[in-house]
N, C-alpha and C. Protein backbone atom coordinates (compact mmCIF):
# COMPACT_ATOMS: atom_id res chain seq x y z
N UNK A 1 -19.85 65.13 -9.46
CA UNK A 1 -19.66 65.86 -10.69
C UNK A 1 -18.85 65.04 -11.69
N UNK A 2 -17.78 64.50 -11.30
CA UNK A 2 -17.16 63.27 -12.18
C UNK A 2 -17.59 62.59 -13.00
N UNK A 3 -18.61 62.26 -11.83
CA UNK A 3 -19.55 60.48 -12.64
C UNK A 3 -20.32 61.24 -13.42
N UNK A 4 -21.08 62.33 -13.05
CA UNK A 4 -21.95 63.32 -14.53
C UNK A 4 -21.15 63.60 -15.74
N UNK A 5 -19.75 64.46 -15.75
CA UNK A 5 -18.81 64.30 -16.96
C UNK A 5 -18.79 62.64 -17.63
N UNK A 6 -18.49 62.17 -16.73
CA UNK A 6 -18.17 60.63 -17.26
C UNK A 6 -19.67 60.13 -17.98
N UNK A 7 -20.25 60.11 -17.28
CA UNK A 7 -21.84 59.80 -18.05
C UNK A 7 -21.77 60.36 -19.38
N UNK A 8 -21.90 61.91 -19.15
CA UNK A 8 -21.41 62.88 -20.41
C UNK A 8 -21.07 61.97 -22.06
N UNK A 9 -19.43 62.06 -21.47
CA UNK A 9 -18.87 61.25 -22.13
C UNK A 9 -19.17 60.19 -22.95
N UNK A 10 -19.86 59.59 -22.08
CA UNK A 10 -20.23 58.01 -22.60
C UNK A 10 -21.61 58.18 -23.18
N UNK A 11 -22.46 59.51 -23.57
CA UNK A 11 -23.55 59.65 -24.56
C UNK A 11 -23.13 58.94 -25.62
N UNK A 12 -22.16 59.56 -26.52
CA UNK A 12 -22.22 59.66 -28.03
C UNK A 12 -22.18 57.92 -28.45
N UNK A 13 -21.47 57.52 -27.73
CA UNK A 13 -21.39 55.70 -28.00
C UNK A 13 -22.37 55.07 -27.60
N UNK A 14 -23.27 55.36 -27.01
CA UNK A 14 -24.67 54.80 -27.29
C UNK A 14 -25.85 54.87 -27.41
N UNK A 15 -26.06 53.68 -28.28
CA UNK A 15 -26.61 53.53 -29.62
C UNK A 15 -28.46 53.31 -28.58
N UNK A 16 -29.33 53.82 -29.73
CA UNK A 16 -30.86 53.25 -29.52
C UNK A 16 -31.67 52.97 -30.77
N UNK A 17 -32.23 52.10 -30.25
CA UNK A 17 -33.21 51.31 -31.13
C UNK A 17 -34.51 52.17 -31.51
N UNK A 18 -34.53 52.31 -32.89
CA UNK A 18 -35.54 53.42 -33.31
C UNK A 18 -36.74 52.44 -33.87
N UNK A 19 -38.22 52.74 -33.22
CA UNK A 19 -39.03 52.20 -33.95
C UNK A 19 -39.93 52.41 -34.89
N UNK A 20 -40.05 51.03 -35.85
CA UNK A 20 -40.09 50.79 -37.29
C UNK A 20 -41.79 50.77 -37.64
N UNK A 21 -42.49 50.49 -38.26
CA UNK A 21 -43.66 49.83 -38.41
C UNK A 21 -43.57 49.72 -40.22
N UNK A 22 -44.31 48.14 -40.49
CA UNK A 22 -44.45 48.25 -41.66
C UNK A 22 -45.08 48.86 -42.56
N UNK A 23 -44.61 48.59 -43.65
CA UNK A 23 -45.05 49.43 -45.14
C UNK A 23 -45.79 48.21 -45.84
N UNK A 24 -47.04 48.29 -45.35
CA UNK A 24 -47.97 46.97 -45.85
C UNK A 24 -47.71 46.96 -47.50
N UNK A 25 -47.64 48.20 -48.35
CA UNK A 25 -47.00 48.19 -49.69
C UNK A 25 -45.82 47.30 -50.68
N UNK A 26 -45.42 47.32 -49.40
CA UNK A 26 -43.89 46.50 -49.95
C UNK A 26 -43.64 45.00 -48.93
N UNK A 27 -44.79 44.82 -48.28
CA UNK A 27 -44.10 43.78 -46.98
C UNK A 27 -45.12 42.64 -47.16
N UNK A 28 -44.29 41.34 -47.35
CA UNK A 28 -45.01 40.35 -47.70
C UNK A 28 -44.88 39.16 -46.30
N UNK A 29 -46.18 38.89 -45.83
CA UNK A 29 -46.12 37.57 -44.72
C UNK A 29 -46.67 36.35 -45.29
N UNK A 30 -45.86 35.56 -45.86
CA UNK A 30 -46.17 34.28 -46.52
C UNK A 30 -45.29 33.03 -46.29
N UNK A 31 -45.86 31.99 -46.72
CA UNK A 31 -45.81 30.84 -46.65
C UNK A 31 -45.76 30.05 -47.85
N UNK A 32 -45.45 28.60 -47.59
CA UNK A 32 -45.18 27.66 -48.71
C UNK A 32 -45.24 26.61 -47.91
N UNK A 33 -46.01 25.19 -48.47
CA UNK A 33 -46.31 24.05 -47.85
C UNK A 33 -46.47 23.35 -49.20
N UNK A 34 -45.84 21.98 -48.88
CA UNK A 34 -45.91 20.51 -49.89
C UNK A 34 -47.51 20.27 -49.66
N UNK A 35 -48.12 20.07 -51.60
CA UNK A 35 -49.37 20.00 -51.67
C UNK A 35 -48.83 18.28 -52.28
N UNK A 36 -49.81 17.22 -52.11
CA UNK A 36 -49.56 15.80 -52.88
C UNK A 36 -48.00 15.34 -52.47
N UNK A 37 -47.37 15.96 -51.92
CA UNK A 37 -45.88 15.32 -51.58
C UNK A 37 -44.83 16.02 -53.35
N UNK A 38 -45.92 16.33 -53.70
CA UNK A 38 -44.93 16.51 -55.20
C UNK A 38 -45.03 18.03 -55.51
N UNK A 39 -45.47 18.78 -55.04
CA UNK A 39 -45.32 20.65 -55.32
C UNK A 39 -45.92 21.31 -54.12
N UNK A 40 -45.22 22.21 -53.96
CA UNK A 40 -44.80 23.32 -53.49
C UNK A 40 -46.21 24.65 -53.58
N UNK A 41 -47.19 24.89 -53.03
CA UNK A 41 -48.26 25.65 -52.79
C UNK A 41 -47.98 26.87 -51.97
N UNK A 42 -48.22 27.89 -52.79
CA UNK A 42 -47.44 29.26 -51.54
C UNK A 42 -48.73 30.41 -51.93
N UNK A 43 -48.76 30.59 -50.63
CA UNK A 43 -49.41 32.10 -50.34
C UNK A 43 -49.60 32.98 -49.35
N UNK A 44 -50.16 33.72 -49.51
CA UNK A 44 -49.58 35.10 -48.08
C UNK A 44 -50.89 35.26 -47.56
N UNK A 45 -50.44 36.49 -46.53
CA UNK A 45 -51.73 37.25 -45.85
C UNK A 45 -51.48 38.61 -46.11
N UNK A 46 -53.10 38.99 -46.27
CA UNK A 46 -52.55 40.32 -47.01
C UNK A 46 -53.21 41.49 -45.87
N UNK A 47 -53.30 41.43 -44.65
CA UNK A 47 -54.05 41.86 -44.21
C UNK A 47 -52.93 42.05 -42.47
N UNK A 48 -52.43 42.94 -42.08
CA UNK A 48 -51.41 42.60 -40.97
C UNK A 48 -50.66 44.49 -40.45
N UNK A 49 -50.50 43.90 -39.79
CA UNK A 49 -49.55 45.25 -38.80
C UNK A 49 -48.21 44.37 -38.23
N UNK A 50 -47.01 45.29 -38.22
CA UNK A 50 -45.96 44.84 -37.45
C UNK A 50 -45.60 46.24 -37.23
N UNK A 51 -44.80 45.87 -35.81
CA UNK A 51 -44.08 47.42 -35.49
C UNK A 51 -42.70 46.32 -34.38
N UNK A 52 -41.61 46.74 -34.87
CA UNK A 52 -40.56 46.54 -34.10
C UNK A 52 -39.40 47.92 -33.43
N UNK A 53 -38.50 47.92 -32.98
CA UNK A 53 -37.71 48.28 -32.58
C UNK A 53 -36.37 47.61 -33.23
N UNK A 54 -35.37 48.48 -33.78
CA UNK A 54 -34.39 47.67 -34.47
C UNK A 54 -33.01 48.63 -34.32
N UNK A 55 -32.11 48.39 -33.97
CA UNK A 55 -31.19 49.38 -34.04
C UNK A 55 -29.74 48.50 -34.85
N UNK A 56 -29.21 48.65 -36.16
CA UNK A 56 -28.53 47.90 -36.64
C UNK A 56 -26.97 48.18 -36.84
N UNK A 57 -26.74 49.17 -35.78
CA UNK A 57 -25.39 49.52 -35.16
C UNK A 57 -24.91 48.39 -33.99
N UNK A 58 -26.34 48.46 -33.20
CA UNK A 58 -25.81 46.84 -32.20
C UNK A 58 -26.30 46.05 -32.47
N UNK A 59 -27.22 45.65 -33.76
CA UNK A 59 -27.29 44.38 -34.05
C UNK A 59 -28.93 44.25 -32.71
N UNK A 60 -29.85 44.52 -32.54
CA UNK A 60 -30.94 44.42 -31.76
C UNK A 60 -32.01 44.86 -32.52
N UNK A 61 -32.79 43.59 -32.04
CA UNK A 61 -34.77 44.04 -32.68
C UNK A 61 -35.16 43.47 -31.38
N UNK A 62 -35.82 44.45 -30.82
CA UNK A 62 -36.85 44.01 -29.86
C UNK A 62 -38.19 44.79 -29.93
N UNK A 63 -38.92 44.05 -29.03
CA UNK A 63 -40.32 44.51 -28.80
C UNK A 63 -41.06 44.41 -30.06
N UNK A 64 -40.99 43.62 -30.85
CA UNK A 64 -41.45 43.14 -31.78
C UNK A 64 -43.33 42.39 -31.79
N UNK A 65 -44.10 43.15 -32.78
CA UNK A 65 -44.94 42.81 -32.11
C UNK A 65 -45.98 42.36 -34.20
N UNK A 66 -46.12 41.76 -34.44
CA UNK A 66 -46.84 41.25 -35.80
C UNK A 66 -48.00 40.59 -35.60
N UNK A 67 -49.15 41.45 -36.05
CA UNK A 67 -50.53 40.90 -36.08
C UNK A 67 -51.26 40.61 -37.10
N UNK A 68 -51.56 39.17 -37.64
CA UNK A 68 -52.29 38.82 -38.95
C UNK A 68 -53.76 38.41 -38.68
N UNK A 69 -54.08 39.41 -39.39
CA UNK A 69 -55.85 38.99 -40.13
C UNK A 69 -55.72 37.71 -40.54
N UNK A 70 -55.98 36.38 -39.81
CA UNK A 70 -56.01 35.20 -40.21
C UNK A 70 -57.17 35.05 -41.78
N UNK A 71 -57.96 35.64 -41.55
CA UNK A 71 -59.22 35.61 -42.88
C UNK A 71 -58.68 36.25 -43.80
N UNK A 72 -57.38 37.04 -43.66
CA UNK A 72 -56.63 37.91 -45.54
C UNK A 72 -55.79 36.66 -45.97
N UNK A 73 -56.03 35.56 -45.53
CA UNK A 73 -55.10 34.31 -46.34
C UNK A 73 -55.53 34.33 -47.87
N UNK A 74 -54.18 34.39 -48.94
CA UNK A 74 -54.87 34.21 -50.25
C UNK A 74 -53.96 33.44 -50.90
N UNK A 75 -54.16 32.38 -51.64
CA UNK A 75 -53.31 31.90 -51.98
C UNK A 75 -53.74 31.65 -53.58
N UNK A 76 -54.17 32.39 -54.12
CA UNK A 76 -54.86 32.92 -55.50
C UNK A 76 -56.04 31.53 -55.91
N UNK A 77 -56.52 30.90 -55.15
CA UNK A 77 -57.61 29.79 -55.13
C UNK A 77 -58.89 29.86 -54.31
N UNK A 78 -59.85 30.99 -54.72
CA UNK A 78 -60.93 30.96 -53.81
C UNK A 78 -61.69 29.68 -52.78
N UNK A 79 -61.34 28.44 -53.37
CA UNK A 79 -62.09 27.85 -52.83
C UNK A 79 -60.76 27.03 -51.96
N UNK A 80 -59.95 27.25 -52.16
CA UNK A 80 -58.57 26.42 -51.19
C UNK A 80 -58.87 27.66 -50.03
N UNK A 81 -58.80 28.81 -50.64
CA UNK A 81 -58.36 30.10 -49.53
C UNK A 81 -60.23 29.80 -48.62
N UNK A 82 -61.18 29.49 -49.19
CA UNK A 82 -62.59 29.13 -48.32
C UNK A 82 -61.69 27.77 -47.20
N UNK A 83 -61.08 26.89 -47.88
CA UNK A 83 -61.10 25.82 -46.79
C UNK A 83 -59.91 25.80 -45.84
N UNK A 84 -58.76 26.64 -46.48
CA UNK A 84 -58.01 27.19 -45.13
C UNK A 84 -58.43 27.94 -43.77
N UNK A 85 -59.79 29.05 -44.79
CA UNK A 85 -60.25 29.64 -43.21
C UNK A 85 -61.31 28.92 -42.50
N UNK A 86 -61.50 27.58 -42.57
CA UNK A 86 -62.32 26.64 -41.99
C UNK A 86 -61.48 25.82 -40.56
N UNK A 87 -62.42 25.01 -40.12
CA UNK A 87 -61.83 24.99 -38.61
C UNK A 87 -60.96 23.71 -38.83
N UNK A 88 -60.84 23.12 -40.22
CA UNK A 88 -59.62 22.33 -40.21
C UNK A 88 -58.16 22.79 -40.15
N UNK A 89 -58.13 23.90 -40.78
CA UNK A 89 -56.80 24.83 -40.66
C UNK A 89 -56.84 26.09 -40.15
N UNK A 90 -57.10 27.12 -40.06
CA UNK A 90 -57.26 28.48 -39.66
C UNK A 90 -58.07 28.70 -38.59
N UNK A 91 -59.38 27.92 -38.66
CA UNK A 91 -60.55 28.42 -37.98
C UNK A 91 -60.65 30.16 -37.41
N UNK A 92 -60.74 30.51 -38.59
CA UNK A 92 -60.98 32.02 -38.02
C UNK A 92 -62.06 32.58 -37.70
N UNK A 93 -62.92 32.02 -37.79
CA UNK A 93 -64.11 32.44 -37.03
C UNK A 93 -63.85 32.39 -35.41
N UNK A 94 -62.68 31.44 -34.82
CA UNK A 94 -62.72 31.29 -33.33
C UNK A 94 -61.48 31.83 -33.44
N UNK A 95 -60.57 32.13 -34.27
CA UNK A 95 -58.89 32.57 -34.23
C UNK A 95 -58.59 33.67 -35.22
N UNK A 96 -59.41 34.64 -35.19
CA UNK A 96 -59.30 35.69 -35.92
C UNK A 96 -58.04 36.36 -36.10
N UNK A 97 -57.20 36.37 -35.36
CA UNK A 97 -55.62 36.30 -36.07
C UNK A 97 -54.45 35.95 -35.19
N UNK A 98 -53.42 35.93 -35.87
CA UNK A 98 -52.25 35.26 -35.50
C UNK A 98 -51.24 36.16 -35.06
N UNK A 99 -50.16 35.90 -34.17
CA UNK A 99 -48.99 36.85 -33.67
C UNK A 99 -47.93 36.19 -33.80
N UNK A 100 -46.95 37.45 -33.91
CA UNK A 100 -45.29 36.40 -33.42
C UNK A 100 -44.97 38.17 -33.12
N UNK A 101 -44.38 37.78 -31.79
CA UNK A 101 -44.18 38.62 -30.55
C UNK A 101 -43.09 38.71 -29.96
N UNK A 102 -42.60 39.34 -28.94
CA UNK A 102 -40.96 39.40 -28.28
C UNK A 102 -39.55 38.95 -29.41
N UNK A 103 -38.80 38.69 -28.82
CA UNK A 103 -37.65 38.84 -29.96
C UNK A 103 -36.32 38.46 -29.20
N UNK A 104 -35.94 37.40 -29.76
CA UNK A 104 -34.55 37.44 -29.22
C UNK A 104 -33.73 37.13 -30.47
N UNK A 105 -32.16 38.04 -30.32
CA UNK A 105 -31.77 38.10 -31.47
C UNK A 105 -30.16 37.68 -31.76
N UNK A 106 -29.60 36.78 -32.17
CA UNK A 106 -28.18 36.70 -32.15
C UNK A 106 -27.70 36.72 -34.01
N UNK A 107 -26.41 37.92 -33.88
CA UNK A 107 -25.82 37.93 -34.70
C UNK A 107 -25.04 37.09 -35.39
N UNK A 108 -25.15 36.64 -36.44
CA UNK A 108 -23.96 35.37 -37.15
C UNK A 108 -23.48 35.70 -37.79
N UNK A 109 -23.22 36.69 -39.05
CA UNK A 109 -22.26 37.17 -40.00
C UNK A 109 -22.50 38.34 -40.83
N UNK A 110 -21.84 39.18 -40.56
CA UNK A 110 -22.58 40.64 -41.56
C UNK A 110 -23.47 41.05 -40.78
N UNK A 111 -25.10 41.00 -42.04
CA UNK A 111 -26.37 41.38 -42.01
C UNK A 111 -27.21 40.34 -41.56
N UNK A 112 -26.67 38.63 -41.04
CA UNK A 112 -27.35 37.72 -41.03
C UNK A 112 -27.34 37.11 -39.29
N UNK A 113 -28.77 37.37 -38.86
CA UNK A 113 -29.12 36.67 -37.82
C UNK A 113 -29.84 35.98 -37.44
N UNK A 114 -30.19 34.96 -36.77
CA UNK A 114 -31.25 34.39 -36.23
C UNK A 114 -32.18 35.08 -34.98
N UNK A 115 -33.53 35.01 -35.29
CA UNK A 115 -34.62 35.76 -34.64
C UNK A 115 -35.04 35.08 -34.48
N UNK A 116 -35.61 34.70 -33.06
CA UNK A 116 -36.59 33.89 -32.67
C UNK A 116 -37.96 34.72 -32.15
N UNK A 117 -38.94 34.18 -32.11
CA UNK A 117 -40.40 35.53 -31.76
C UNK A 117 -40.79 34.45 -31.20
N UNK A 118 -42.06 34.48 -30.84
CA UNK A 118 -43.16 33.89 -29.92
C UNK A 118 -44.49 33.64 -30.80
N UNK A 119 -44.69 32.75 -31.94
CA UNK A 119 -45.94 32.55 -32.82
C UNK A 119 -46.95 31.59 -31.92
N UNK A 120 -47.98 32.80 -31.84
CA UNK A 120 -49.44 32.33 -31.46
C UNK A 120 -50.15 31.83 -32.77
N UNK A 121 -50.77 30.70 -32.85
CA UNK A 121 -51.64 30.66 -33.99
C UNK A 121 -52.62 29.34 -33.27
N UNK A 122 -53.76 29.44 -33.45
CA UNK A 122 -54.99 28.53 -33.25
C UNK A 122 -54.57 28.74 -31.44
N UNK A 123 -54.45 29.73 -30.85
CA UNK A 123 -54.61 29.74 -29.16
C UNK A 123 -53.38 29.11 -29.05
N UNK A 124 -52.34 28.70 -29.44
CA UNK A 124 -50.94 27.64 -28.90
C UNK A 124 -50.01 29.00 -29.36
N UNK A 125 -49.07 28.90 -28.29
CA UNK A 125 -47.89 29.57 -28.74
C UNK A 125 -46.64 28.78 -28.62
N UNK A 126 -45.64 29.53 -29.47
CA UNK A 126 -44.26 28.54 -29.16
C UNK A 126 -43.55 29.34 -30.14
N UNK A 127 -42.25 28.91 -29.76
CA UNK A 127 -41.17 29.88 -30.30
C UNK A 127 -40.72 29.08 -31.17
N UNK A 128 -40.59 30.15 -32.76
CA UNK A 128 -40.28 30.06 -33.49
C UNK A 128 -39.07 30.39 -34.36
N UNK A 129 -37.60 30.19 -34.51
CA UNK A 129 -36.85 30.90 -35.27
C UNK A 129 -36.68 31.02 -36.65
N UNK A 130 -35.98 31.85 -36.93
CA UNK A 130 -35.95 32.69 -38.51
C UNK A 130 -34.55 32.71 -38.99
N UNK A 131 -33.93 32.33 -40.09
CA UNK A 131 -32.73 32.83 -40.35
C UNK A 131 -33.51 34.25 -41.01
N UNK A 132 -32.84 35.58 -40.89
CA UNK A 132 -32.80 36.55 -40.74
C UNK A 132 -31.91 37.45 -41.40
N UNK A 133 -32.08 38.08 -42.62
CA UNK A 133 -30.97 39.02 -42.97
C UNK A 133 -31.81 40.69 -43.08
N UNK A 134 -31.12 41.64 -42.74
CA UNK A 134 -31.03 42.95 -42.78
C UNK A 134 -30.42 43.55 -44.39
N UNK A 135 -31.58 43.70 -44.70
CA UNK A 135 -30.92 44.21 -46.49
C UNK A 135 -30.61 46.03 -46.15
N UNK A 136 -30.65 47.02 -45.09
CA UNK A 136 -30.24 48.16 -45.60
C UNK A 136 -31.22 48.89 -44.88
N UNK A 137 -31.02 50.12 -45.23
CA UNK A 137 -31.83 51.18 -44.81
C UNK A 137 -31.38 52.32 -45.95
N UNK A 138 -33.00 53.08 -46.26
CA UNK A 138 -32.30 54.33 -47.03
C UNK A 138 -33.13 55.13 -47.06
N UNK A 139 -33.46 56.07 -47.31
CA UNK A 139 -34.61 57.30 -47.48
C UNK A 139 -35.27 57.43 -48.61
N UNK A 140 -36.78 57.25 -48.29
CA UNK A 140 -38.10 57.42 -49.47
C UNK A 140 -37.89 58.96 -50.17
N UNK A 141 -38.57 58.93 -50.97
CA UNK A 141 -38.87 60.04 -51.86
C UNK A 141 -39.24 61.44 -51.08
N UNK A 142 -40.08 60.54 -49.86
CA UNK A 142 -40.44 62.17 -48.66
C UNK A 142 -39.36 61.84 -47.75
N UNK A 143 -38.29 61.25 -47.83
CA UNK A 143 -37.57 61.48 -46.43
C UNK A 143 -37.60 60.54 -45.36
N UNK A 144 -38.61 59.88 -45.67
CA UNK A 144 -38.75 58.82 -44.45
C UNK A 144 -37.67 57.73 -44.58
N UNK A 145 -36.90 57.11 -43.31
CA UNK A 145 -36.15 55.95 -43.36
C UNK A 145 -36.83 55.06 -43.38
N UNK A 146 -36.23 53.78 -44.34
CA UNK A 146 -36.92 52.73 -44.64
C UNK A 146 -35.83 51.73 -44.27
N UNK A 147 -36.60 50.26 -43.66
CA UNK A 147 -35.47 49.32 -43.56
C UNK A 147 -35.88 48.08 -44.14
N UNK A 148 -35.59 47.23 -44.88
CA UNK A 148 -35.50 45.93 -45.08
C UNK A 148 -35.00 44.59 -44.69
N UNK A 149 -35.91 43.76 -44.94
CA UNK A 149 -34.99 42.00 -44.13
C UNK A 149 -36.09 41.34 -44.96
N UNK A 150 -35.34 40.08 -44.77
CA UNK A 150 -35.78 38.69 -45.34
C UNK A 150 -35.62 37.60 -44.32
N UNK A 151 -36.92 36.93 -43.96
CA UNK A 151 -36.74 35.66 -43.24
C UNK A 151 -37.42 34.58 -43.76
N UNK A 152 -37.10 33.61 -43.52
CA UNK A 152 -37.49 32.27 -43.68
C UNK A 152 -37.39 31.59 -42.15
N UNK A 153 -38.46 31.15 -41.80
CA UNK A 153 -38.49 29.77 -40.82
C UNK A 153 -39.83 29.12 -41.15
N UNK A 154 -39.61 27.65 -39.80
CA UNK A 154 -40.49 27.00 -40.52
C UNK A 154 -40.96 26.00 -39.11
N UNK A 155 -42.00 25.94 -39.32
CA UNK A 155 -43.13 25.22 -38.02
C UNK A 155 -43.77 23.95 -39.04
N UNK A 156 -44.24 23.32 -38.01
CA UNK A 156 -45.35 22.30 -37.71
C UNK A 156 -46.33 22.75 -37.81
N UNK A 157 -47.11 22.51 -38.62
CA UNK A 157 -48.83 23.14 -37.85
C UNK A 157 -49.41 22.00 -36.93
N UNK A 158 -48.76 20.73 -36.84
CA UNK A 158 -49.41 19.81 -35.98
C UNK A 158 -49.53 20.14 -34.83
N UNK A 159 -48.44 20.81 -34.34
CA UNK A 159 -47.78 21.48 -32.88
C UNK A 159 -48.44 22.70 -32.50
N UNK A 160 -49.43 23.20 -33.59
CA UNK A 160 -50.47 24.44 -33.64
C UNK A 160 -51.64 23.77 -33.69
N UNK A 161 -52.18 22.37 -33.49
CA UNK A 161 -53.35 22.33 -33.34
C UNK A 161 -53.97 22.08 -34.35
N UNK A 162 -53.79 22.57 -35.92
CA UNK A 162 -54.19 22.24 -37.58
C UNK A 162 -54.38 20.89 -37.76
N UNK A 163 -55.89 20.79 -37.45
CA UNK A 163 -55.91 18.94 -37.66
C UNK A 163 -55.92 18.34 -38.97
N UNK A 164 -56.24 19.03 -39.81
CA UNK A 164 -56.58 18.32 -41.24
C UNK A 164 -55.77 17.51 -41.36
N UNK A 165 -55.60 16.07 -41.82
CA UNK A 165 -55.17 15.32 -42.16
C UNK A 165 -55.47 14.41 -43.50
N UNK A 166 -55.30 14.36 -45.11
CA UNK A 166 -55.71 13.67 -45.47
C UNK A 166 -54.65 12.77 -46.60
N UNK A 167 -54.25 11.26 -46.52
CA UNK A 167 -53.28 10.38 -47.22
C UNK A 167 -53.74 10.66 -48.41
N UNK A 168 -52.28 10.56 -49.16
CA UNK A 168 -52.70 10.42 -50.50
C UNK A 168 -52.21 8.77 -51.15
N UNK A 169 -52.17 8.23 -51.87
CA UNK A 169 -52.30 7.33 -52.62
C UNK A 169 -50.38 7.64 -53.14
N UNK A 170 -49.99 6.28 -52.43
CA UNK A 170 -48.26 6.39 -52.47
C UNK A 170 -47.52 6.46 -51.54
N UNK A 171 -48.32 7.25 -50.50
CA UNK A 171 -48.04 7.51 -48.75
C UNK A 171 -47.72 9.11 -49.30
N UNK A 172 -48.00 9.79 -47.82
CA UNK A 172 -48.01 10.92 -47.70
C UNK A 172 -49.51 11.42 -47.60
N UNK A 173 -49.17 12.95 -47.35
CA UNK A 173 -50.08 13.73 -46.99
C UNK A 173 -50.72 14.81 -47.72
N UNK A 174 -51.74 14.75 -48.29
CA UNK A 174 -52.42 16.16 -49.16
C UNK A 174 -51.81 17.03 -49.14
N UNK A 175 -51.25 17.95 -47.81
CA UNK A 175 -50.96 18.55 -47.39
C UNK A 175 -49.73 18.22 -46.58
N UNK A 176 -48.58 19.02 -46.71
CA UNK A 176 -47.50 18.75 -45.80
C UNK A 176 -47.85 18.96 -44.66
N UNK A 177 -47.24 18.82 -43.19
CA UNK A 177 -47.17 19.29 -42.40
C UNK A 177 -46.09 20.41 -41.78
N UNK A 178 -45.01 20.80 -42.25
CA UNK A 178 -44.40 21.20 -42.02
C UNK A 178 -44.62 22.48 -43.35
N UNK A 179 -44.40 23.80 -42.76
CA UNK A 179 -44.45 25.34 -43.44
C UNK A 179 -43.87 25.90 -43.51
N UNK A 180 -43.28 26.37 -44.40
CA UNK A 180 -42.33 27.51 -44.19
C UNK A 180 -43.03 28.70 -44.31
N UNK A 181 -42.52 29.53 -43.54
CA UNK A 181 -42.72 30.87 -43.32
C UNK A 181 -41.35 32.29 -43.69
N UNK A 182 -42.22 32.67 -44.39
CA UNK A 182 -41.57 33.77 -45.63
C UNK A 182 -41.48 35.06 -45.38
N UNK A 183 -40.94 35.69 -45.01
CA UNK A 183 -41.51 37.21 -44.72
C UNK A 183 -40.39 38.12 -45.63
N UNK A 184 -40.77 39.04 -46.11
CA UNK A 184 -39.98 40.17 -46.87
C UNK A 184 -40.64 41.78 -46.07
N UNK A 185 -39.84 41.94 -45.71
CA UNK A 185 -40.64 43.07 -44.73
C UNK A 185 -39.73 44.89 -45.57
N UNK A 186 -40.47 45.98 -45.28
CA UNK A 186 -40.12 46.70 -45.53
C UNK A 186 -40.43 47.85 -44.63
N UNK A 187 -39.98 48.63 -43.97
CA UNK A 187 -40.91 49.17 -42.02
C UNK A 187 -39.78 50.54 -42.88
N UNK A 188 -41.11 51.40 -41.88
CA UNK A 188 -40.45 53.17 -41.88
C UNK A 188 -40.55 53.51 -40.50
N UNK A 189 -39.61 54.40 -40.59
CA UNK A 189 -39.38 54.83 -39.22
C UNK A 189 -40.50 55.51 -38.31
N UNK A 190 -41.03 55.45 -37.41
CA UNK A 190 -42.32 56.14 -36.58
C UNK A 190 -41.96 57.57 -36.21
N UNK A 191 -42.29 58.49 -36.23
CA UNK A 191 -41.83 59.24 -35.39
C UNK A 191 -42.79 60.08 -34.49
């Protein structure tokens, strides 16, 4: 009977992780890569699901799970966005979309953490981290809780398999190899 009071007790102090899913409305999954070595080329996918678990009393996101329509790539250039989904970069005809999965999460200051997930893209996976901030939570117009974050990290696509390769004149690469990855997310609560 003790250890039941005592259990009791020890309800109110802990905390659970309520899960989120995004608000494709407000939630952007994008990127930016060096085009000629001399600018900066950015565009998103507009086409995706995420649903996490986040509880920001202890600082935890798990079970994190983000699925991209590799073919909603747009990067406002029909015929760049034709040769991304070709089998030099995307190949989505054989890789119809991309993940970043599981979650491990350490706190560094405030609202700011590093997240690491698990990004599948072209059949290769490998872990990827994010600097990570938590902008808030507040209630929509109907009531629903809403939460916000901002990440940035950044991969290789060499290390994903993305063969395109082409020099430009000066040294360098058409295309960088290295991406950053952008996300502005905005998730409501499931219930």
């Amino acid at each position: 009977m003790k250890i039941l009071l005592f259990a009791l007790c020890l309800l109110p102090t802990l905390t659970f992780a309520t899960r989120y899913r995004t608000d494709p409305d407000h939630t952007r999954i994008g990127f930016r890569v060096m085009h000629m070595m001399i600018n900066q080329v950015n565009g998103q996918f507009n086409n995706f699901i995420g649903t996490f678990d986040f509880d920001p009393k202890a600082g935890t996101l798990k079970d994190t799970s983000f699925v991209v329509k590799t073919t909603s790539i747009d990067t406002g250039v029909q015929k760049r966005d034709d040769h991304l989904r070709s089998k030099e970069f995307f190949n989505v005809e054989k890789f119809p979309e991309m993940t970043i999965t599981n979650s491990k999460i350490t706190k560094k200051k405030n609202n700011d953490y590093k997240w690491t997930g698990d990004l599948t893209l072209l059949g290769v996976t490998k872990p990827v981290t994010f600097d990570l901030t938590y902008n808030g939570s507040r209630k929509d117009m109907e009531g629903k809780t809403k939460v916000g974050f901002t990440a940035k990290g950044k991969i290789n696509r060499k290390d994903f398999g993305m063969p395109f390769d082409a020099p430009v004149s000066g040294g360098g690469l058409l295309v960088g190899n290295d991406v950053d990855i952008l996300l502005d997310i905005e998730a409501f609560e499931e219930k």
